[in-house]
PDB file of N, CA and C in Angstrom:
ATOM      1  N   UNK A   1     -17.059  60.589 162.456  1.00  0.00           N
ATOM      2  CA  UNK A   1     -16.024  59.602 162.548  1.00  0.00           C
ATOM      3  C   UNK A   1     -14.722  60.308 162.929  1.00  0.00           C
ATOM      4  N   UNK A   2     -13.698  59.674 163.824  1.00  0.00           N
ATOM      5  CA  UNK A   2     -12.550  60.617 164.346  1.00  0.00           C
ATOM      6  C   UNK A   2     -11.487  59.441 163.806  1.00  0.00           C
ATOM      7  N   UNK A   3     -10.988  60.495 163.335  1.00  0.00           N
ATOM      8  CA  UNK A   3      -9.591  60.530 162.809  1.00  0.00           C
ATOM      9  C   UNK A   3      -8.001  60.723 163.138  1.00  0.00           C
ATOM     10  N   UNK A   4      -7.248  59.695 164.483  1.00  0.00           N
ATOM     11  CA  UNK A   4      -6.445  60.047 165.040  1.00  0.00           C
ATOM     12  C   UNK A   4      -5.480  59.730 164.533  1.00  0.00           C
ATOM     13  N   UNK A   5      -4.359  61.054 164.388  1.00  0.00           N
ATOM     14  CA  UNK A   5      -2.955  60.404 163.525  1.00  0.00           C
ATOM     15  C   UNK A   5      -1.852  60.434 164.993  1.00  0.00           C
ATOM     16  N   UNK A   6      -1.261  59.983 165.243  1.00  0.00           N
ATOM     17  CA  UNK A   6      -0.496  59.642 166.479  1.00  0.00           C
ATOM     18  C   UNK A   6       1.262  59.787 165.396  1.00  0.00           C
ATOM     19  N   UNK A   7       2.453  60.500 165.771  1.00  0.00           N
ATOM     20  CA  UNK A   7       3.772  60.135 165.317  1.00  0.00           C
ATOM     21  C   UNK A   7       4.694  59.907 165.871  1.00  0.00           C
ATOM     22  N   UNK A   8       5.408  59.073 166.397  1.00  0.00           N
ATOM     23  CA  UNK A   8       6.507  58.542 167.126  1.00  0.00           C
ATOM     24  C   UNK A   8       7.692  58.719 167.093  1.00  0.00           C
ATOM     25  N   UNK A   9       8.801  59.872 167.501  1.00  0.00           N
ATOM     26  CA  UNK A   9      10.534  59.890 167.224  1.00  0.00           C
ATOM     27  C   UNK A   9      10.189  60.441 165.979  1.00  0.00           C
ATOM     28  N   UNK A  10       9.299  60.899 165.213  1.00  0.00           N
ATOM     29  CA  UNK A  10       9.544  61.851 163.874  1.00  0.00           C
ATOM     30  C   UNK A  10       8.186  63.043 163.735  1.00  0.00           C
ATOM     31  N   UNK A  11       8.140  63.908 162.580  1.00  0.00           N
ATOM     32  CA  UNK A  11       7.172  64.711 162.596  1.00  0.00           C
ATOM     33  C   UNK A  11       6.216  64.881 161.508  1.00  0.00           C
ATOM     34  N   UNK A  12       5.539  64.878 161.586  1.00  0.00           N
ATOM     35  CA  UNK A  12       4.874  64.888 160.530  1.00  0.00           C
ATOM     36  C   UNK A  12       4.089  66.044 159.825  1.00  0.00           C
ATOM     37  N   UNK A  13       4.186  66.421 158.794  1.00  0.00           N
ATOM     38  CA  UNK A  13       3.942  67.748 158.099  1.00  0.00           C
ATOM     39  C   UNK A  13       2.418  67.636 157.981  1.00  0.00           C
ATOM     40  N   UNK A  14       1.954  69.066 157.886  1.00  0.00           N
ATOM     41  CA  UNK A  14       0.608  69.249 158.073  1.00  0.00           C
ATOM     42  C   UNK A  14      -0.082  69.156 156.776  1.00  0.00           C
ATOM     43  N   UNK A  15       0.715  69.265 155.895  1.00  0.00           N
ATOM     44  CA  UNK A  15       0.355  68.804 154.334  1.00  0.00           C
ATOM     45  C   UNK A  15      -0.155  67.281 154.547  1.00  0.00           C
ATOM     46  N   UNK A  16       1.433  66.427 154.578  1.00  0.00           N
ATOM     47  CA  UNK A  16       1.010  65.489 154.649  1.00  0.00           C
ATOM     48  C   UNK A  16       0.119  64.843 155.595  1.00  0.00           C
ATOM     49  N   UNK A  17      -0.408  65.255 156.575  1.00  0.00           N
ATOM     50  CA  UNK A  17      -1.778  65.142 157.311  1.00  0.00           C
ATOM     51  C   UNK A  17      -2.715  65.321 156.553  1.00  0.00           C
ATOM     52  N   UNK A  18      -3.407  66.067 155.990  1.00  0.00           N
ATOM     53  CA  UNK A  18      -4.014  66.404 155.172  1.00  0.00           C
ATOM     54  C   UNK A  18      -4.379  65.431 154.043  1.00  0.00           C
ATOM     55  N   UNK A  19      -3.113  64.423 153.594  1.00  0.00           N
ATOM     56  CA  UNK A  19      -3.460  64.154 152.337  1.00  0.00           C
ATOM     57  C   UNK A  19      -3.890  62.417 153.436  1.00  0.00           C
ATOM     58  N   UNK A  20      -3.430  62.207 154.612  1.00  0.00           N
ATOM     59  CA  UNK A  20      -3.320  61.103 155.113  1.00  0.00           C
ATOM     60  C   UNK A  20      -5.403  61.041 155.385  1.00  0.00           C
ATOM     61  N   UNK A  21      -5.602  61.985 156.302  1.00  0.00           N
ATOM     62  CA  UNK A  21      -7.099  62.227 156.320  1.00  0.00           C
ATOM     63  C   UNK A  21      -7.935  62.121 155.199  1.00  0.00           C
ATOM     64  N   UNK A  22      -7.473  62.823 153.991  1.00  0.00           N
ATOM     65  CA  UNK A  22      -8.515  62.921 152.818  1.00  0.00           C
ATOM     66  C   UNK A  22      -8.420  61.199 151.958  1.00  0.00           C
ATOM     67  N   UNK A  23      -6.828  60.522 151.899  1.00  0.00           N
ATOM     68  CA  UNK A  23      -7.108  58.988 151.892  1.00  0.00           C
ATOM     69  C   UNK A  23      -8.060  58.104 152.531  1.00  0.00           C
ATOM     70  N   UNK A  24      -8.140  58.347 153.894  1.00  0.00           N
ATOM     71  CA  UNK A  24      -8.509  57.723 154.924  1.00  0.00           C
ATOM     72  C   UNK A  24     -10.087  57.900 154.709  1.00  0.00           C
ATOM     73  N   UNK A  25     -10.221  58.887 154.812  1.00  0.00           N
ATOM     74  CA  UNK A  25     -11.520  59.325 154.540  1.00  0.00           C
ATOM     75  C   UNK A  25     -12.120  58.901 152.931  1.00  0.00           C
ATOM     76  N   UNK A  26     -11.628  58.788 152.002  1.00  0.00           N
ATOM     77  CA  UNK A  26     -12.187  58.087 150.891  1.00  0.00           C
ATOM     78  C   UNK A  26     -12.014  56.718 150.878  1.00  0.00           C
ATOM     79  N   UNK A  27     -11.297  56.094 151.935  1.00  0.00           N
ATOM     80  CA  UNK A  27     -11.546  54.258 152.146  1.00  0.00           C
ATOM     81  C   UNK A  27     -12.523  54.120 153.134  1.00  0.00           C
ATOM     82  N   UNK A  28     -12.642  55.152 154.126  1.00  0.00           N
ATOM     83  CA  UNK A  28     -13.777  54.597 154.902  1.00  0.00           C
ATOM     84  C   UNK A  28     -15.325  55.007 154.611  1.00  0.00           C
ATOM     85  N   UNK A  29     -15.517  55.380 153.521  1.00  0.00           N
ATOM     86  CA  UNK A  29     -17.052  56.479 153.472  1.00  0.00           C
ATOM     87  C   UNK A  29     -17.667  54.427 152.677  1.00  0.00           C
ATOM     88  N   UNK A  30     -16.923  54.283 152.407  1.00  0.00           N
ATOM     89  CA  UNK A  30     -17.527  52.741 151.810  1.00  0.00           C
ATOM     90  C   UNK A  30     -17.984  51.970 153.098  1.00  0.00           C
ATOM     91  N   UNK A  31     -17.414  51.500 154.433  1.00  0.00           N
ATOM     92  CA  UNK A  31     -17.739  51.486 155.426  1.00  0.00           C
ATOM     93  C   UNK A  31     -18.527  52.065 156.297  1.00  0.00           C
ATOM     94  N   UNK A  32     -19.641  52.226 156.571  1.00  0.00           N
ATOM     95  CA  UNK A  32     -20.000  53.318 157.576  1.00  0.00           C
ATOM     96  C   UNK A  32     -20.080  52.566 158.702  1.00  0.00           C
ATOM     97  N   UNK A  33     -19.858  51.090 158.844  1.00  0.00           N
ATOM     98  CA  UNK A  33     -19.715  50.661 160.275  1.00  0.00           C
ATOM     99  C   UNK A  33     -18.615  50.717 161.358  1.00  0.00           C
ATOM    100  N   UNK A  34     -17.609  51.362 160.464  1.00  0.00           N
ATOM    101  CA  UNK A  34     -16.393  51.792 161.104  1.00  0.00           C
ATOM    102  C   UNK A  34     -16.877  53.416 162.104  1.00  0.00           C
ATOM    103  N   UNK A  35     -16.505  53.691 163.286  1.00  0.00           N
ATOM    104  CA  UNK A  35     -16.568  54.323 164.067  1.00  0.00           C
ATOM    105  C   UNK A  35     -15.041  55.520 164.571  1.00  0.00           C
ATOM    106  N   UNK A  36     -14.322  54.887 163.986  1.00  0.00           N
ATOM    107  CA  UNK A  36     -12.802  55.857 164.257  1.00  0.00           C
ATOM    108  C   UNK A  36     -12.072  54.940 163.906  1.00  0.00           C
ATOM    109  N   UNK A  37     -10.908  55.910 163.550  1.00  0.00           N
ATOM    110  CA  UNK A  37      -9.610  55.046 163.008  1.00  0.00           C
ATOM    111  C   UNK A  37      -8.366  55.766 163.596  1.00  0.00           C
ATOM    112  N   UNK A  38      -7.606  54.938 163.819  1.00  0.00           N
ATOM    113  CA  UNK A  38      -6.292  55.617 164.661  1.00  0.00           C
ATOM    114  C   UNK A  38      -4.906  54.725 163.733  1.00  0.00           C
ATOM    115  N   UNK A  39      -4.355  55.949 163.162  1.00  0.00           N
ATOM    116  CA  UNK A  39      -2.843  55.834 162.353  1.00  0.00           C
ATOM    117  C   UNK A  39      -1.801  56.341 163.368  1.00  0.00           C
ATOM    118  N   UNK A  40      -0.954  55.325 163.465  1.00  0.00           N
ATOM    119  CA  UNK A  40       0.484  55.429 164.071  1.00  0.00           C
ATOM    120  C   UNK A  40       1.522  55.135 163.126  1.00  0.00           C
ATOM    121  N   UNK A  41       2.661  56.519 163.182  1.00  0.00           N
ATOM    122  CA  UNK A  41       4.074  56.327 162.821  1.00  0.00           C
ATOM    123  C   UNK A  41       4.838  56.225 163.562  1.00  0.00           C
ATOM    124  N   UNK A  42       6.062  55.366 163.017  1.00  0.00           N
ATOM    125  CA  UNK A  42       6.895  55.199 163.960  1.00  0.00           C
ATOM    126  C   UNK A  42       8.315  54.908 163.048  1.00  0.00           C
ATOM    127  N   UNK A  43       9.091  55.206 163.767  1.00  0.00           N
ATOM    128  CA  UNK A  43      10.354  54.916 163.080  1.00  0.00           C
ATOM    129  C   UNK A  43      11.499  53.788 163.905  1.00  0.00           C
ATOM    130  N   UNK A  44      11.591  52.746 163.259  1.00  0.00           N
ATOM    131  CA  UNK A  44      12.455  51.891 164.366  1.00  0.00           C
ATOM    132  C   UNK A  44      13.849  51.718 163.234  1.00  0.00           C
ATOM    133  N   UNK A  45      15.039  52.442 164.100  1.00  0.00           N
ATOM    134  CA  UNK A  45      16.194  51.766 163.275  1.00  0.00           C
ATOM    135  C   UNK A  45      15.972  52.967 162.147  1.00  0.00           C
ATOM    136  N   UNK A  46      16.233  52.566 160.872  1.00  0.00           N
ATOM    137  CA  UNK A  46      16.359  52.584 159.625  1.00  0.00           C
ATOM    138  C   UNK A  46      14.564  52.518 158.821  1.00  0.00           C
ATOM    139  N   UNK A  47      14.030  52.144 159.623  1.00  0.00           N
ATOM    140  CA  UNK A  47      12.644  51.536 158.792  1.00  0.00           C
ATOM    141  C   UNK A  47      11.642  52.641 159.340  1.00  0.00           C
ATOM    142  N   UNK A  48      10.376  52.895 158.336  1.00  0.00           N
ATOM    143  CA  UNK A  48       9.016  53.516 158.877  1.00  0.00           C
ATOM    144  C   UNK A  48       7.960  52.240 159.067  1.00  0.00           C
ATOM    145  N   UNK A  49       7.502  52.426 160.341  1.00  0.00           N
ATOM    146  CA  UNK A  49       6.513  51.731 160.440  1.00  0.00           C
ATOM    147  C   UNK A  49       4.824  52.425 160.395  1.00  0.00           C
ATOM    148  N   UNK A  50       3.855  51.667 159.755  1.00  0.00           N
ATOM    149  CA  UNK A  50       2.828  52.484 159.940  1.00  0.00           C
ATOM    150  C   UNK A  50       1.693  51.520 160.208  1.00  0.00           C
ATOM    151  N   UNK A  51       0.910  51.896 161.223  1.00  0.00           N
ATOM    152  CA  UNK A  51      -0.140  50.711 161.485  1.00  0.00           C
ATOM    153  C   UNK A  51      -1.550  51.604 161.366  1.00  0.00           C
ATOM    154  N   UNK A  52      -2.711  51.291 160.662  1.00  0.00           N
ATOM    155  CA  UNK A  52      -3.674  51.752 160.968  1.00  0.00           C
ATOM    156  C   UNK A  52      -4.652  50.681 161.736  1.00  0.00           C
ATOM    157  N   UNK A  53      -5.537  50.893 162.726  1.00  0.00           N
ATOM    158  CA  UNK A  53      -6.547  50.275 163.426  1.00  0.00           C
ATOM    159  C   UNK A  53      -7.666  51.354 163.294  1.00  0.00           C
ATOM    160  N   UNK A  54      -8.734  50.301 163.182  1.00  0.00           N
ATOM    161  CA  UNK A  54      -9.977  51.025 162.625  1.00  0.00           C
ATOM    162  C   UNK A  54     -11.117  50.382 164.451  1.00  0.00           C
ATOM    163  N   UNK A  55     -12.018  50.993 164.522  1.00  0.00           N
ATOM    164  CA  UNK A  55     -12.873  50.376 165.520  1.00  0.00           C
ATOM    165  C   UNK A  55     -14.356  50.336 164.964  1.00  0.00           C
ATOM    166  N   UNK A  56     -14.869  49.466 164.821  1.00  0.00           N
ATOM    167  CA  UNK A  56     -16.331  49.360 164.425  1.00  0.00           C
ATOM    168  C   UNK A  56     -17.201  49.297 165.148  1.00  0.00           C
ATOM    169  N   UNK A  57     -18.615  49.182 164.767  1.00  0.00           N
ATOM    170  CA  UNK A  57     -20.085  48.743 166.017  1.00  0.00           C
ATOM    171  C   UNK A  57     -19.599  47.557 166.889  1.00  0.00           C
ATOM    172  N   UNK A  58     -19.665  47.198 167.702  1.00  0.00           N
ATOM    173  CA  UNK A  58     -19.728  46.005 168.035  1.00  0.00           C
ATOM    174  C   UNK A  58     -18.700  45.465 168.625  1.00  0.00           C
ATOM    175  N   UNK A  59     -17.380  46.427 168.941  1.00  0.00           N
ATOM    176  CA  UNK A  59     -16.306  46.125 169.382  1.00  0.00           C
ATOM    177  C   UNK A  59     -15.566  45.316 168.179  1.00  0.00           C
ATOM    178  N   UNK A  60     -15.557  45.732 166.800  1.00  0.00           N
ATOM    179  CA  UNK A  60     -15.147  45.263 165.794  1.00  0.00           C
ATOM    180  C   UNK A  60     -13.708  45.875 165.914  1.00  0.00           C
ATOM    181  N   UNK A  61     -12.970  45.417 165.603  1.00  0.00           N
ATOM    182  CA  UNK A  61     -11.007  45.879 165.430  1.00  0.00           C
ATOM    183  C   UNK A  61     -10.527  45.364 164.228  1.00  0.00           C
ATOM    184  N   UNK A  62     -10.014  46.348 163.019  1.00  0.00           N
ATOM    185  CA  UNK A  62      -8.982  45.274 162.468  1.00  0.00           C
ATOM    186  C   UNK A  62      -7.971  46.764 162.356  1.00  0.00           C
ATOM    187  N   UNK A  63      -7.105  45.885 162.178  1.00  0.00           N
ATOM    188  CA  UNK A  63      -5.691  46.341 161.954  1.00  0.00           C
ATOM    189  C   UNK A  63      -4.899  46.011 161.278  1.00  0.00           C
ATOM    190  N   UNK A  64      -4.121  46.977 160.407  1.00  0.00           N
ATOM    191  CA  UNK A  64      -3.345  46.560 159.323  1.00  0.00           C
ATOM    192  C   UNK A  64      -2.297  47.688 159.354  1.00  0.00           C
ATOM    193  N   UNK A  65      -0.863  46.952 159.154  1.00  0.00           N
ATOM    194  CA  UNK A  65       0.370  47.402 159.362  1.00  0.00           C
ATOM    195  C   UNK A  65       1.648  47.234 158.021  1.00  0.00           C
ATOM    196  N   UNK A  66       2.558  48.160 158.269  1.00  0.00           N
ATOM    197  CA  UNK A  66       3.184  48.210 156.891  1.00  0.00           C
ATOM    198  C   UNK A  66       4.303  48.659 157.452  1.00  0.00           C
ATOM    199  N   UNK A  67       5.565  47.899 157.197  1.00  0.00           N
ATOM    200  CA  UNK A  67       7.443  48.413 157.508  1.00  0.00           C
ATOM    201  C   UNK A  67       7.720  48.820 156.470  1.00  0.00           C
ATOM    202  N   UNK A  68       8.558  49.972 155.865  1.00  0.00           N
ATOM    203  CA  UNK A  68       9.452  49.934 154.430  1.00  0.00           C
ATOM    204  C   UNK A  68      10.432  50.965 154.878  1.00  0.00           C
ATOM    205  N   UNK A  69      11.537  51.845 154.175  1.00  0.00           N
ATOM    206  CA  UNK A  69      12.463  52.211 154.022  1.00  0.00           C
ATOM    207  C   UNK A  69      11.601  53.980 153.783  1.00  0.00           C
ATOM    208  N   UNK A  70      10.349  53.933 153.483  1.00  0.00           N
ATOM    209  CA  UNK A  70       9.666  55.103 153.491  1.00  0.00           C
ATOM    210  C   UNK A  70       8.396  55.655 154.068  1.00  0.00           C
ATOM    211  N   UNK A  71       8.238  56.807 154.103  1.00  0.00           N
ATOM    212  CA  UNK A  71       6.686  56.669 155.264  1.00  0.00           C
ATOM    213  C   UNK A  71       5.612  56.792 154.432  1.00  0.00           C
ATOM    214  N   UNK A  72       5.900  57.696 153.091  1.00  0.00           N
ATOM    215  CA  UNK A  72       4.869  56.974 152.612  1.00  0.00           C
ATOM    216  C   UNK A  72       4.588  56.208 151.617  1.00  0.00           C
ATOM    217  N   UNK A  73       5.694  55.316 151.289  1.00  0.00           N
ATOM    218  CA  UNK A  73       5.383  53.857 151.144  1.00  0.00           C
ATOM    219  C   UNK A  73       4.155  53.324 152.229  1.00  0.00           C
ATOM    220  N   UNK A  74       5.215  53.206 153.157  1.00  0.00           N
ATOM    221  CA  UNK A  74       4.643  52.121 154.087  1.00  0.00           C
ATOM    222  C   UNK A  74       3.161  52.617 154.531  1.00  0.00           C
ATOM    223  N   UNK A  75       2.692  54.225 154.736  1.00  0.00           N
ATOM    224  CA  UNK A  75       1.366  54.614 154.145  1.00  0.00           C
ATOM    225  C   UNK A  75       0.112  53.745 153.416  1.00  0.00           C
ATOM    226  N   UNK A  76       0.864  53.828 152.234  1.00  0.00           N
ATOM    227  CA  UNK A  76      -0.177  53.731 151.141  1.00  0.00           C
ATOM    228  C   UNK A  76      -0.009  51.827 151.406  1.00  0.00           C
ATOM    229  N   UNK A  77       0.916  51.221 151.437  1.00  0.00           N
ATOM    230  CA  UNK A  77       0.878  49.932 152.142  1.00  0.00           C
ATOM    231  C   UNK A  77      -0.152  49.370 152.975  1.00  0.00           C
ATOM    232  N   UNK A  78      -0.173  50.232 154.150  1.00  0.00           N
ATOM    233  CA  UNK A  78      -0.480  49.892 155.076  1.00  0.00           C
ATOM    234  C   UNK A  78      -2.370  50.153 154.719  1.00  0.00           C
ATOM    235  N   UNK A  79      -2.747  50.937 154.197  1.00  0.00           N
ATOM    236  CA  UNK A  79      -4.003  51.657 153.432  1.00  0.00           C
ATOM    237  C   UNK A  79      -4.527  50.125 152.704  1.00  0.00           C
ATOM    238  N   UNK A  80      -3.794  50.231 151.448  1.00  0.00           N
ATOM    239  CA  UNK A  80      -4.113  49.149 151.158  1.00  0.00           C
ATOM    240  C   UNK A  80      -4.572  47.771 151.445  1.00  0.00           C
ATOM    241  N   UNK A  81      -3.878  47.072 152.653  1.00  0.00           N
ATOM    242  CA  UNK A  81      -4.187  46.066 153.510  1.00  0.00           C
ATOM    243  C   UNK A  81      -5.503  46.017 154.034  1.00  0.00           C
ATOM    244  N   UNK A  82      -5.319  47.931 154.420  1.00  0.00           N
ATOM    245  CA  UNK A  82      -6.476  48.487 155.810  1.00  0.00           C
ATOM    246  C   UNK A  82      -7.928  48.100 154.633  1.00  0.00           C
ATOM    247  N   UNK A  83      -8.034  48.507 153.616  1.00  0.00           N
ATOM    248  CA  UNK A  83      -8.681  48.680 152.460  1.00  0.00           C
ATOM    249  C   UNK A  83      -9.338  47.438 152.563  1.00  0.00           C
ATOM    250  N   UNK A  84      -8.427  46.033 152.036  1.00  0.00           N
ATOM    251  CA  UNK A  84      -8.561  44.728 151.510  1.00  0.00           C
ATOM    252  C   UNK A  84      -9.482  44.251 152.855  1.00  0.00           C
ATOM    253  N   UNK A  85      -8.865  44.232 153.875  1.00  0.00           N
ATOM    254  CA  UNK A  85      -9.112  43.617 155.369  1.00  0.00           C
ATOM    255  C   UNK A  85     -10.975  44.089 155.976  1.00  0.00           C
ATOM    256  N   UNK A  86     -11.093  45.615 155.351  1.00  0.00           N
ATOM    257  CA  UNK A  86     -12.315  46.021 155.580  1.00  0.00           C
ATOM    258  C   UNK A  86     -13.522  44.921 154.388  1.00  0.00           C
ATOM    259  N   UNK A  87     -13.130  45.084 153.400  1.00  0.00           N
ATOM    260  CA  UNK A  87     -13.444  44.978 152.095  1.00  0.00           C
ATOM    261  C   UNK A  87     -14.224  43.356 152.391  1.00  0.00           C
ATOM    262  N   UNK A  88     -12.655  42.357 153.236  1.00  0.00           N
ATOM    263  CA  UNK A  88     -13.340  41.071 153.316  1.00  0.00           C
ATOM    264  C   UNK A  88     -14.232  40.783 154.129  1.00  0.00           C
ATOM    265  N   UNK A  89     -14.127  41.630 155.432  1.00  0.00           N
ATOM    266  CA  UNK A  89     -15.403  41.177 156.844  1.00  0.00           C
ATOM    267  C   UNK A  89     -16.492  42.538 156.522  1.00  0.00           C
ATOM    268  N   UNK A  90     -16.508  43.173 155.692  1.00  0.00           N
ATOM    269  CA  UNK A  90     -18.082  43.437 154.869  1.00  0.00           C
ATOM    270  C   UNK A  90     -18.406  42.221 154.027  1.00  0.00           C
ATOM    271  N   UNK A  91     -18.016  41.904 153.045  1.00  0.00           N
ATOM    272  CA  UNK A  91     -18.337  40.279 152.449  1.00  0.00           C
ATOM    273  C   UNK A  91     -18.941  39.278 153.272  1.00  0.00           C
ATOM    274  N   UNK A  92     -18.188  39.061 154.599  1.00  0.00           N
ATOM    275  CA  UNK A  92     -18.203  38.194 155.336  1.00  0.00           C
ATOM    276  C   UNK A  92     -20.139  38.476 155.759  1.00  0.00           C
ATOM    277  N   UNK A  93     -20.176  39.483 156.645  1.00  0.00           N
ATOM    278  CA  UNK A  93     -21.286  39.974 157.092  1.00  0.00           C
ATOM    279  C   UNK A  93     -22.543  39.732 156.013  1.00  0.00           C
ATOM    280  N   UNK A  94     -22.320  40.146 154.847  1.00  0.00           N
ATOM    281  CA  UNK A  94     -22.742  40.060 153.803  1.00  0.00           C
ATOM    282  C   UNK A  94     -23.169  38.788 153.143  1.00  0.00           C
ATOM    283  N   UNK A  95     -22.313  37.860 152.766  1.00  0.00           N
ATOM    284  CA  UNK A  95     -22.670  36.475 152.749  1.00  0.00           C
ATOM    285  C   UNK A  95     -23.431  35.724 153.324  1.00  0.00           C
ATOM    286  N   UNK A  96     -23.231  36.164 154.876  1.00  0.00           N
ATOM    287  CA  UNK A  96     -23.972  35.752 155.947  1.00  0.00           C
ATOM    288  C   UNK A  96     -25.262  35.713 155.971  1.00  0.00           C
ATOM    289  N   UNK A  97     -25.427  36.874 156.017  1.00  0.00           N
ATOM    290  CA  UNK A  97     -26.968  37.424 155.617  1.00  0.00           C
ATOM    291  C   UNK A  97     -27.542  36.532 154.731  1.00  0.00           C
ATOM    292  N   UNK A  98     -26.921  36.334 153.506  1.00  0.00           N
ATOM    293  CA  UNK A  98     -27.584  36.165 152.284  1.00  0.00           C
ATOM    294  C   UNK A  98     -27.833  34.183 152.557  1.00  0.00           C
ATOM    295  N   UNK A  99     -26.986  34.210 153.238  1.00  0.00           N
ATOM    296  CA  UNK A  99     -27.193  32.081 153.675  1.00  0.00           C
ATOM    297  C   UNK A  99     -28.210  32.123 154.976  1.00  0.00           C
ATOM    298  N   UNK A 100     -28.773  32.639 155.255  1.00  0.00           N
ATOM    299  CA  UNK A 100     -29.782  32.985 156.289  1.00  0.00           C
ATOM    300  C   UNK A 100     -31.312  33.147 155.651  1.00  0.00           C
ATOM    301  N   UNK A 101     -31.268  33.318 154.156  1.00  0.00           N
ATOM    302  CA  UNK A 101     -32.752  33.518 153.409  1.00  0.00           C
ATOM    303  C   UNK A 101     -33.595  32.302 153.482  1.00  0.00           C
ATOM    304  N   UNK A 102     -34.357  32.032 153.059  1.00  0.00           N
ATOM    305  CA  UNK A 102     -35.433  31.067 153.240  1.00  0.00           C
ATOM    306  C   UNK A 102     -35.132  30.092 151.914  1.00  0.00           C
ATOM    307  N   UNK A 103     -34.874  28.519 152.123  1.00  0.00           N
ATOM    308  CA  UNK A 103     -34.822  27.896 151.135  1.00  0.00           C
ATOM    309  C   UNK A 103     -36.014  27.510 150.624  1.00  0.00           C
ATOM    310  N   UNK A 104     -36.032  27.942 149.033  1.00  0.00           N
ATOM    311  CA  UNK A 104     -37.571  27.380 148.190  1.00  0.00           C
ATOM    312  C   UNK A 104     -37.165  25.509 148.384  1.00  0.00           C
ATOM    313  N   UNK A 105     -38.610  24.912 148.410  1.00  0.00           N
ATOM    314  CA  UNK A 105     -38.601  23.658 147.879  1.00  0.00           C
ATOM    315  C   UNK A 105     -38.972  23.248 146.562  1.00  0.00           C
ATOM    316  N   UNK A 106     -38.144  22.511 146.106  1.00  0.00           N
ATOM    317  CA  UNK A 106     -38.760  22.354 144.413  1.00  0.00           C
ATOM    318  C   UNK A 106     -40.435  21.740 145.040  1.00  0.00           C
ATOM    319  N   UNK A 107     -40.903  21.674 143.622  1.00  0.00           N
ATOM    320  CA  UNK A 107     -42.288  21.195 143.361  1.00  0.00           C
ATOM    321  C   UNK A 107     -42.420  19.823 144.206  1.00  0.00           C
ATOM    322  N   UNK A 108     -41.546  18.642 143.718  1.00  0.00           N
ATOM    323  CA  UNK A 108     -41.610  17.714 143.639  1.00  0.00           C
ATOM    324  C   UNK A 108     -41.821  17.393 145.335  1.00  0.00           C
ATOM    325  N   UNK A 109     -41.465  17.599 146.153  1.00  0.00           N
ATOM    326  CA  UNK A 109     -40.792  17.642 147.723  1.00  0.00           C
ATOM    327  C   UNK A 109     -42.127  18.453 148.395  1.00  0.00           C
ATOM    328  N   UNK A 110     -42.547  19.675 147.922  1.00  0.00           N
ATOM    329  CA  UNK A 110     -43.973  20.490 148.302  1.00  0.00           C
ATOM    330  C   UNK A 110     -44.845  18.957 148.935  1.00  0.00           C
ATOM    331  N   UNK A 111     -46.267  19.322 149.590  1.00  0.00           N
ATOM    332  CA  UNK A 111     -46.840  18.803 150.076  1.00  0.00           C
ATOM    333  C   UNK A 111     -47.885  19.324 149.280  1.00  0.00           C
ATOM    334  N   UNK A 112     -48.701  18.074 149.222  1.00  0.00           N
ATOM    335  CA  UNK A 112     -49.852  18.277 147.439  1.00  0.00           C
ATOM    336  C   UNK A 112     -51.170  18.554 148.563  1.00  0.00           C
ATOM    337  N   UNK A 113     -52.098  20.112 148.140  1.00  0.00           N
ATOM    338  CA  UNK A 113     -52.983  19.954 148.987  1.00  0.00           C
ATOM    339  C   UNK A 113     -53.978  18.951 148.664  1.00  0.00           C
ATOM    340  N   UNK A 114     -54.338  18.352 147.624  1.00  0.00           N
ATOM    341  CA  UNK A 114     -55.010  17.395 146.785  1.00  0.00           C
ATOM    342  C   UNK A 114     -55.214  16.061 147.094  1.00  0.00           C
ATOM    343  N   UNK A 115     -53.909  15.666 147.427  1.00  0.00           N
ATOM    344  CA  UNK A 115     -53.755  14.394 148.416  1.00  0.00           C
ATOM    345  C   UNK A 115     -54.270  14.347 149.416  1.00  0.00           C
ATOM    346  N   UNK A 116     -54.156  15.799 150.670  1.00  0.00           N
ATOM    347  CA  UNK A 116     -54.805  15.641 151.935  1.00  0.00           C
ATOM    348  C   UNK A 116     -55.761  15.823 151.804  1.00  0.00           C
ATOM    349  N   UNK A 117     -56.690  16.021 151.227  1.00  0.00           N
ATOM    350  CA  UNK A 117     -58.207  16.286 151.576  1.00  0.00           C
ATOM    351  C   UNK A 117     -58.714  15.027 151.396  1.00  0.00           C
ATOM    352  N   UNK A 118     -58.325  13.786 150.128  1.00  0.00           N
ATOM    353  CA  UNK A 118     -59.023  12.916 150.283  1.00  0.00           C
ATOM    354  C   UNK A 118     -59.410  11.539 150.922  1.00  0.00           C
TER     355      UNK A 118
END
């Protein structure tokens, strides 16, 4: 899985790379349908912006973004979302599946072999 950190008008320390990857990497090992994830910083004005986009099988995309007054606020923000957003379209997939099983018929509704033979 590749791991692209992208930084915009600021720099980013190799520590904090480090701790951004080893996050990233403990929200996505729950996912394995995710295929790469690409984190962008950016600084507009006064504010940090941070967006992560993830890419899955299937031409799957989500993306989740975070403004605050810090970068890593808006980090662990933006993580979080990334987190929730994965969390619901596994459910989704998941549910799916599970409304796709075979409905039992009660007894009553069955077809009696007893009846047809005679």
């Amino acid at each position: 899985m590749a791991i692209t950190i992208t930084s915009r008008q600021e720099k980013i320390s190799d520590s904090f790379k480090e701790l951004i990857e080893k996050k990233v990497t403990g929200v996505i090992n729950n996912y394995p349908r995710v295929e790469s994830v690409q984190i962008v910083f950016d600084v507009q004005r006064f504010l940090h912006v941070v967006e992560i986009a993830a890419m899955g099988r299937k031409s799957v995309r989500i993306v989740a973004g975070e403004t605050s007054d810090d970068m890593r606020k808006s980090f662990d923000g933006a993580l979080e979302k990334f987190d929730r957003q994965l969390r619901r379209a596994r459910d989704k997939v998941v549910e799916r599946k599970t409304l796709r099983t075979r409905v039992d018929l009660p007894e009553s509704e069955m077809p009696d072999a007893e009846t047809d033979e005679a």
